[in-house]
N, C-alpha and C. Protein backbone atom coordinates (compact mmCIF):
# COMPACT_ATOMS: atom_id res chain seq x y z
N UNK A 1 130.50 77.04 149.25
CA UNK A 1 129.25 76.36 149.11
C UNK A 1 129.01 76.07 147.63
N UNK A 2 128.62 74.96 147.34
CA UNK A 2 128.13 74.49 146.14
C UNK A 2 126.93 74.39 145.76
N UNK A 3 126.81 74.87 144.39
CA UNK A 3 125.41 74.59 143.86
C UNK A 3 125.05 73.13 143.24
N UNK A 4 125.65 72.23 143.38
CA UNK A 4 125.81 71.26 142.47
C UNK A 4 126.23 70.49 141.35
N UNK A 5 127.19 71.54 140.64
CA UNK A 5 127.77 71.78 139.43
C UNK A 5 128.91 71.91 139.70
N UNK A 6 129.89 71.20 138.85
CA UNK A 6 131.82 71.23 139.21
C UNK A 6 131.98 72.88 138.14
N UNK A 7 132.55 73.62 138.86
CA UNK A 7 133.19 74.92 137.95
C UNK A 7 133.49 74.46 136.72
N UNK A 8 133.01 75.09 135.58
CA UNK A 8 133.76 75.28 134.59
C UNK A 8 135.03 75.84 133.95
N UNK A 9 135.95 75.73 133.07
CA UNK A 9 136.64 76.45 132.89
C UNK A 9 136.57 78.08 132.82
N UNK A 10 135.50 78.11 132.22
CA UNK A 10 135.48 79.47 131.73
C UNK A 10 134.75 80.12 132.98
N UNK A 11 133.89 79.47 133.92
CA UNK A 11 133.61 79.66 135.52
C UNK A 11 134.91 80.09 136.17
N UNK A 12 136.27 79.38 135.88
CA UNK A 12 137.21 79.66 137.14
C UNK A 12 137.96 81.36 136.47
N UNK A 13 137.59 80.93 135.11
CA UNK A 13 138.34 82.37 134.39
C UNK A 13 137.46 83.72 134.27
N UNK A 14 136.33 83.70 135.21
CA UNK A 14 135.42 85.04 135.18
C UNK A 14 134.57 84.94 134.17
N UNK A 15 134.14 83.96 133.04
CA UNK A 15 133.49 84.12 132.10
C UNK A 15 132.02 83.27 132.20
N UNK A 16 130.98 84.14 131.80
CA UNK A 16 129.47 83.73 131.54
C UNK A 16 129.42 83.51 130.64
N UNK A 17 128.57 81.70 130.67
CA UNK A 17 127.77 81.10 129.18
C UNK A 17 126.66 81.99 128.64
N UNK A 18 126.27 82.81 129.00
CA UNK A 18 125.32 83.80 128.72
C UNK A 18 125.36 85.05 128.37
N UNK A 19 126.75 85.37 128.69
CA UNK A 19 127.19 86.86 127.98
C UNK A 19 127.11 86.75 126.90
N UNK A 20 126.44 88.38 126.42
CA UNK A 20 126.21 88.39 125.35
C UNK A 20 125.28 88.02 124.32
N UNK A 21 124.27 87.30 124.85
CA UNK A 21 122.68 86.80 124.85
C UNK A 21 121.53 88.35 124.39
N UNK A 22 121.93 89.01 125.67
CA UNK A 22 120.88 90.18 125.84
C UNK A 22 121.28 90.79 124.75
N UNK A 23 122.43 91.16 124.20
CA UNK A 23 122.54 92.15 123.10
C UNK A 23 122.40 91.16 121.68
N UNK A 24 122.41 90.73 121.65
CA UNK A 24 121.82 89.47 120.11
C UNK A 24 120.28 89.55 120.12
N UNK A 25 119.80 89.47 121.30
CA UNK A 25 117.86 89.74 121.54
C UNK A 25 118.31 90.84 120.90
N UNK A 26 118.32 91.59 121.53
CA UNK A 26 118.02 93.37 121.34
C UNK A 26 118.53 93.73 120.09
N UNK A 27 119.89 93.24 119.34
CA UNK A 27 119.88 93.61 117.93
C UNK A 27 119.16 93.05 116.58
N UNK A 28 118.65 91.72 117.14
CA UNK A 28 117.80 90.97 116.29
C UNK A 28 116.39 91.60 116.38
N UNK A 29 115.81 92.49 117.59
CA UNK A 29 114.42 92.72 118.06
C UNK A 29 114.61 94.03 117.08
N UNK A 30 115.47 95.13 117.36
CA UNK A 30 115.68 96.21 116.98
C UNK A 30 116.00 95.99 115.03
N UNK A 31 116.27 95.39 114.02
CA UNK A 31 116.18 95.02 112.86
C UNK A 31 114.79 94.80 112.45
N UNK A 32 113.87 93.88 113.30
CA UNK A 32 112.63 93.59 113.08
C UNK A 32 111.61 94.73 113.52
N UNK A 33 112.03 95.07 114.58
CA UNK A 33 111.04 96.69 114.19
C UNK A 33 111.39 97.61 113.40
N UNK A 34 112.51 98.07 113.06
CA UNK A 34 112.80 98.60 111.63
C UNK A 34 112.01 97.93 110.47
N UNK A 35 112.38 96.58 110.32
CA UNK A 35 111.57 96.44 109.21
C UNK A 35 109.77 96.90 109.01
N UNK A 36 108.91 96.58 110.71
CA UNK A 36 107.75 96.73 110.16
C UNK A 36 107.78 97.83 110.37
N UNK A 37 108.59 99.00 110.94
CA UNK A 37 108.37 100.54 110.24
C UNK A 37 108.06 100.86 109.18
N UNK A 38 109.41 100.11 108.35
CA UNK A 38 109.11 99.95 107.44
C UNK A 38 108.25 99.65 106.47
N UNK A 39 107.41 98.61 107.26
CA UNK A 39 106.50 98.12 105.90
C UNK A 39 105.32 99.41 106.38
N UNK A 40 105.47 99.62 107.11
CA UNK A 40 104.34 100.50 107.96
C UNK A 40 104.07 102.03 106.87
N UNK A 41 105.73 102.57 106.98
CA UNK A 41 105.29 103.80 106.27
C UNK A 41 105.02 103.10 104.70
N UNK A 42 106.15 102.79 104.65
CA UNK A 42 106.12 102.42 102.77
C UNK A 42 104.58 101.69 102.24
N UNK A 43 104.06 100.93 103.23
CA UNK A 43 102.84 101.01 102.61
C UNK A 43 102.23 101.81 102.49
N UNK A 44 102.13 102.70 103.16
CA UNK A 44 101.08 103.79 103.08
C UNK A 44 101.95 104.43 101.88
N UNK A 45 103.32 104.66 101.57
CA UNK A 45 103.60 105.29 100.36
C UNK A 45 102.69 104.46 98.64
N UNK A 46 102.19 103.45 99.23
CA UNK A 46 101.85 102.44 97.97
C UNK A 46 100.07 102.95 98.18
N UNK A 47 99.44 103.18 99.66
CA UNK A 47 98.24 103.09 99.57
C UNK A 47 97.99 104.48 99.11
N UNK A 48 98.78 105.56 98.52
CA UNK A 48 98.99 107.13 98.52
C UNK A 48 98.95 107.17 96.58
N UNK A 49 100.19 105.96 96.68
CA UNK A 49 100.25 105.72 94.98
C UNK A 49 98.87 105.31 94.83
N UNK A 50 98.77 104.43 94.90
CA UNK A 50 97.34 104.10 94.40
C UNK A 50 96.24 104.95 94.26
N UNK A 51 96.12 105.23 95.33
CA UNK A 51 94.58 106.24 95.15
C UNK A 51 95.51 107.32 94.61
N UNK A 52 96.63 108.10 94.26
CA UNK A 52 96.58 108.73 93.14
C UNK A 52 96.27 108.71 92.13
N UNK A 53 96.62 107.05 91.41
CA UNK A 53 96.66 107.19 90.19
C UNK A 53 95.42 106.45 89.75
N UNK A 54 94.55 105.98 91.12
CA UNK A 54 92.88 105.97 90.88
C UNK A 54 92.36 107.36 90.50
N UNK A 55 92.57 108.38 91.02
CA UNK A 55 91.73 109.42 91.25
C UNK A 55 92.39 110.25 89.87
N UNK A 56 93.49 109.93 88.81
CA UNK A 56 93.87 110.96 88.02
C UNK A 56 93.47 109.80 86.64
N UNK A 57 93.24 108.60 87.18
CA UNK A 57 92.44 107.62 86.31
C UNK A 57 90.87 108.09 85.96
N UNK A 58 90.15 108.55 87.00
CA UNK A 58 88.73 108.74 87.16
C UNK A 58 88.63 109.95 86.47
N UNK A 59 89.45 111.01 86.57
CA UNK A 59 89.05 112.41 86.31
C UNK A 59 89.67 112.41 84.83
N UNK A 60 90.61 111.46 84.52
CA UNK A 60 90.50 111.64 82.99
C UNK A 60 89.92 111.18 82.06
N UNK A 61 89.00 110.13 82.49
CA UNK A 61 87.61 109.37 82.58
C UNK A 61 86.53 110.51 82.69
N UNK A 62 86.35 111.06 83.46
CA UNK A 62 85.26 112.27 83.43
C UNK A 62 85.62 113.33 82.47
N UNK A 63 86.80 113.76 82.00
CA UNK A 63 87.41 114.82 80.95
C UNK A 63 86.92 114.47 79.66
N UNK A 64 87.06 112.87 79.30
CA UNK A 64 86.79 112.64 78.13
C UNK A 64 85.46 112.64 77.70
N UNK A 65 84.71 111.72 78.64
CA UNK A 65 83.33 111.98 78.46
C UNK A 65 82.56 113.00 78.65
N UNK A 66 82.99 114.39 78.71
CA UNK A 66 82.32 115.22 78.52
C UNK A 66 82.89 116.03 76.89
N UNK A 67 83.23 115.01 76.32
CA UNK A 67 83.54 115.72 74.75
C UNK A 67 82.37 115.15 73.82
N UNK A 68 81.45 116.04 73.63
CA UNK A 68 80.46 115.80 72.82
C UNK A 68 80.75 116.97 71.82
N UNK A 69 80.17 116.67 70.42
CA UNK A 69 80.03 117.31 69.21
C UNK A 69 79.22 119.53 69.37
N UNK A 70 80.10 119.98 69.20
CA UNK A 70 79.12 120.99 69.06
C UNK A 70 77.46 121.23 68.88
N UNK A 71 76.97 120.07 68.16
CA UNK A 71 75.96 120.52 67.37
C UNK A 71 74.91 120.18 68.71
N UNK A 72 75.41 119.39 69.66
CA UNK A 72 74.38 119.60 70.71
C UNK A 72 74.10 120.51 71.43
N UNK A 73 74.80 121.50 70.88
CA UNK A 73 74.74 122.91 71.71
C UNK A 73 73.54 123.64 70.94
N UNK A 74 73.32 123.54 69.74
CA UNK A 74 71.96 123.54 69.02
C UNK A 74 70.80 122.99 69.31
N UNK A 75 70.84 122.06 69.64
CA UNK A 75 69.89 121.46 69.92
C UNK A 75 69.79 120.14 69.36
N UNK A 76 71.06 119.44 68.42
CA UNK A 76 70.74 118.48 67.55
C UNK A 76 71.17 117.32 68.51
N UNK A 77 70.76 115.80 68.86
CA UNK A 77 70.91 115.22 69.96
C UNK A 77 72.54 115.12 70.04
N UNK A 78 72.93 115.04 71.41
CA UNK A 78 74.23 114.71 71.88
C UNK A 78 75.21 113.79 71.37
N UNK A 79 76.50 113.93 70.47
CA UNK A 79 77.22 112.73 69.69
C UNK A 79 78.68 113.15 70.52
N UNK A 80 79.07 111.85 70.92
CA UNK A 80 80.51 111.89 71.32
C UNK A 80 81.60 111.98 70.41
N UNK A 81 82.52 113.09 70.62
CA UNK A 81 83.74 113.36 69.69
C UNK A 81 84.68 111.82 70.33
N UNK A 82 84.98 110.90 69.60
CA UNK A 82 85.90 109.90 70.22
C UNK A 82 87.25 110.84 70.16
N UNK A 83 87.29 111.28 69.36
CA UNK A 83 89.42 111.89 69.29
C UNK A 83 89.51 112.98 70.12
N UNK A 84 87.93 113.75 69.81
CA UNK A 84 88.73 114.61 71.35
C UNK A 84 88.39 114.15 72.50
N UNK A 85 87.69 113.21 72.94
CA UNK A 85 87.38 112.56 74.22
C UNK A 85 89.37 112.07 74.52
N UNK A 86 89.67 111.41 73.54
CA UNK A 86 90.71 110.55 73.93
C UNK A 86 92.30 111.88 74.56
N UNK A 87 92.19 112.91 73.42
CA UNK A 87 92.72 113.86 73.61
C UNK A 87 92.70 114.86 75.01
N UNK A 88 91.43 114.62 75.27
CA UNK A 88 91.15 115.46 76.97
C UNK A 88 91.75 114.55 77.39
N UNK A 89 91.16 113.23 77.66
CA UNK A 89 92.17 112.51 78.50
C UNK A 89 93.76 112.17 78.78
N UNK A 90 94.17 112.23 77.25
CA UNK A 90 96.01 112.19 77.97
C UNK A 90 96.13 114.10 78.10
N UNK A 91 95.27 114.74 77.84
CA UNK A 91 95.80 116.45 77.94
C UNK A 91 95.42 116.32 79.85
N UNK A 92 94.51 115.69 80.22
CA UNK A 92 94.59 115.95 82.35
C UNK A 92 95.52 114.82 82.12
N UNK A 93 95.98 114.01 82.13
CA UNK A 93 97.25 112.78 82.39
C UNK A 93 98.40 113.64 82.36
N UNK A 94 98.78 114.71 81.76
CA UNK A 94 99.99 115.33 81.48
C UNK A 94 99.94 116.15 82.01
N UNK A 95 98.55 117.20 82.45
CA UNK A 95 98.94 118.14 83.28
C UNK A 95 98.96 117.83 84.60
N UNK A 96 98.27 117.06 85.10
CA UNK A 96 98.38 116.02 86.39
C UNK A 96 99.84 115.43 86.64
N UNK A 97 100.47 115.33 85.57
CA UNK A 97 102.02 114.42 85.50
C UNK A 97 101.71 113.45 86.17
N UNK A 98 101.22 112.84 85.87
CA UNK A 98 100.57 111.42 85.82
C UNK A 98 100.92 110.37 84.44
N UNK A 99 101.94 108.89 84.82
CA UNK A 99 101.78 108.48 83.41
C UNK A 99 101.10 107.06 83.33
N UNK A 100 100.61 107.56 82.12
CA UNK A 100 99.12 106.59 81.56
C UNK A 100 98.77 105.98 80.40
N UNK A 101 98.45 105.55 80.17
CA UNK A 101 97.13 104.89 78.50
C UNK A 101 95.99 105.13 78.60
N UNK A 102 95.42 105.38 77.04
CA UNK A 102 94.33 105.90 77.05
C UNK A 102 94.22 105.02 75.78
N UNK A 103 92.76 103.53 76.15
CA UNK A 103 92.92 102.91 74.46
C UNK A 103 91.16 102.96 74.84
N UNK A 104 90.62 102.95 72.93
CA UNK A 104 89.46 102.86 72.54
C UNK A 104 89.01 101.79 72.21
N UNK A 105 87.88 101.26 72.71
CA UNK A 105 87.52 100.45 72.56
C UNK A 105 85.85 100.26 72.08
N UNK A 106 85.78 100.09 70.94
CA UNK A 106 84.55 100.39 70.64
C UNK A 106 83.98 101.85 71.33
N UNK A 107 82.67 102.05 72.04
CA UNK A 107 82.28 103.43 72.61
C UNK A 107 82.69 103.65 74.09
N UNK A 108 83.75 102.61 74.14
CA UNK A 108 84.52 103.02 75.69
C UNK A 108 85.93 103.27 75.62
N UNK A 109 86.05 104.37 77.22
CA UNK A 109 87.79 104.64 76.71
C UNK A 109 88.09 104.23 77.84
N UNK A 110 89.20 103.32 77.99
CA UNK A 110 89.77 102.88 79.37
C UNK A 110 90.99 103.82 79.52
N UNK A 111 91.36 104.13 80.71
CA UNK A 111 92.41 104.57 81.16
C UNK A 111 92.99 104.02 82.08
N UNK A 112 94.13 103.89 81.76
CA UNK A 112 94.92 102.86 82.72
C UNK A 112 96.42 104.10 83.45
N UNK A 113 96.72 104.38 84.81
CA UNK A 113 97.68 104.95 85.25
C UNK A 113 98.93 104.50 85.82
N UNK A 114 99.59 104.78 86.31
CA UNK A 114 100.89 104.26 86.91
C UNK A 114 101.45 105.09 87.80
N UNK A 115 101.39 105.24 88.94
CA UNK A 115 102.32 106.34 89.83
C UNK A 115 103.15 105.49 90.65
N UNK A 116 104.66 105.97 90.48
CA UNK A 116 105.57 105.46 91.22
C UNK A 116 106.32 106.40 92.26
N UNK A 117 106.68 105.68 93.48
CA UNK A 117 106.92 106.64 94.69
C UNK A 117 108.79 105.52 94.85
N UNK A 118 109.47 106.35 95.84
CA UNK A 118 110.85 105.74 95.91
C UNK A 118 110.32 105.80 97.44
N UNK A 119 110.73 104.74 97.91
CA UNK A 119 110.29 104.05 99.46
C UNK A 119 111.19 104.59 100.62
N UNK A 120 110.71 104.75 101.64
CA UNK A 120 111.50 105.76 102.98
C UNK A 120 112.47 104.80 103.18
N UNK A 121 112.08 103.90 103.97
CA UNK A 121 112.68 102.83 104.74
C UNK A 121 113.39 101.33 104.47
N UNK A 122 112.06 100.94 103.08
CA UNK A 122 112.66 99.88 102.30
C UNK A 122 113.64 99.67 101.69
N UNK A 123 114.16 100.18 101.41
CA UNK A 123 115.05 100.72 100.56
C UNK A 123 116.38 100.21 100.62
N UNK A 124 116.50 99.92 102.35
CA UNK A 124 117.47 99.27 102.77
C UNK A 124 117.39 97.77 102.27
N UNK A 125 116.22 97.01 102.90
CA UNK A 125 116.13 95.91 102.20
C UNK A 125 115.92 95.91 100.71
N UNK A 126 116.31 96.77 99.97
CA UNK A 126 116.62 96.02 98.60
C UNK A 126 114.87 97.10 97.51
N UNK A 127 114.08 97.34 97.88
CA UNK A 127 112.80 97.58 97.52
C UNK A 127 113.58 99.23 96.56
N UNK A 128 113.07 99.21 95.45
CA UNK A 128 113.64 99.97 94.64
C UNK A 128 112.42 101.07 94.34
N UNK A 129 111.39 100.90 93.85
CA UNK A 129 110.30 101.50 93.66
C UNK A 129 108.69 101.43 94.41
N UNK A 130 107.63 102.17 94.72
CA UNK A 130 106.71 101.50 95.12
C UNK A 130 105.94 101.63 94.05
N UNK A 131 105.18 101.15 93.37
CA UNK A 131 104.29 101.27 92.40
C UNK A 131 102.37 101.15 92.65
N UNK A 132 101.61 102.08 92.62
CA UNK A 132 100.23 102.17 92.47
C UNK A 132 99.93 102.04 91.21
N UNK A 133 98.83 101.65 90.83
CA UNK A 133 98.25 101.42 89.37
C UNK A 133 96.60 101.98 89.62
N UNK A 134 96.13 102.77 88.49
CA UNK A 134 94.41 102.89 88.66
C UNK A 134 93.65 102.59 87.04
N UNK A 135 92.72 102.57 86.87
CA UNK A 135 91.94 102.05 86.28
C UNK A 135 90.78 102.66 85.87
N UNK A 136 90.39 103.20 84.68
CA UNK A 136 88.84 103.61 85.13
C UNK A 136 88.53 103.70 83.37
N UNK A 137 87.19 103.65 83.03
CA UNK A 137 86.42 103.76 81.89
C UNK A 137 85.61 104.94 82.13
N UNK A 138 84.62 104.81 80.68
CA UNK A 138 83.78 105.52 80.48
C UNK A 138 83.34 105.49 78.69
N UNK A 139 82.32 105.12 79.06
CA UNK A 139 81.40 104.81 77.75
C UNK A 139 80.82 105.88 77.22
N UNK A 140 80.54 106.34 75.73
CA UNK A 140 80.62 107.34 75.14
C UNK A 140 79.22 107.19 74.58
N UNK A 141 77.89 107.45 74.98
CA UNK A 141 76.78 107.27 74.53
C UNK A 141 76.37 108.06 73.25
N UNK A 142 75.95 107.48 72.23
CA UNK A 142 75.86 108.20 70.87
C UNK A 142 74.53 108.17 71.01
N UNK A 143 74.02 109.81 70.87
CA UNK A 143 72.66 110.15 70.98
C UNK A 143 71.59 109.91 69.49
């Protein structure tokens, strides 16, 4: 009985135009969920960097600005030490092992961080580092 179609060669020799279809899906499907595993964890390795080196940005931001002059311990109004403000701040950057800048700017000190993580999964595709960056000030009010 015929379906309508004259046999093919590769019909009379046991062979399907379609073999081999299902496993090309499945190794092309199986690459692409690897990858968004990938992007899956490794981002979160970047959203981990980040708010690290936000949060070791902020607190060396809060270290510095609490360097005021002795003499307000007298009673004479509150004056910000700029060198040791700047000094607390890379002294938590280093014990944090955290690496950073710390520049003055007029009566503000910015701190700028950098935390780098090496990626689970990416890695394969080529992704060498993940990098977070944080940011934070703090103005030095002269009493």
């Amino acid at each position: 009985m015929s379906h309508g179609r004259r046999p093919s060669a590769d019909d009379r020799h046991g062979y399907d135009a379609d073999q081999g279809s299902v496993t090309l899906f499945v190794a092309v499907l199986g690459v692409a969920l690897l990858i968004a595993i990938g992007l899956v964890v490794d981002g979160g390795q970047h959203i981990s960097a980040t708010q690290l080196a936000d949060n070791a940005a902020g607190a060396a931001a809060r270290a510095a600005g609490q360097q005021i002059t002795g003499a307000a311990v007298l009673g004479a109004p509150p004056e910000a030490d700029t060198a040791r403000a700047v000094q607390a701040a890379r002294d938590y950057l280093d014990a944090a092992e955290v690496a950073g800048t710390v520049t003055v700017n007029g009566s503000e000190i910015a701190i700028t961080t950098t935390v780098q993580r090496q990626p689970i999964l990416l890695s394969i595709a080529g992704v060498t580092t993940i990098t977070g960056t944080g940011n934070a000030s703090v103005r030095l009010a002269r009493g």
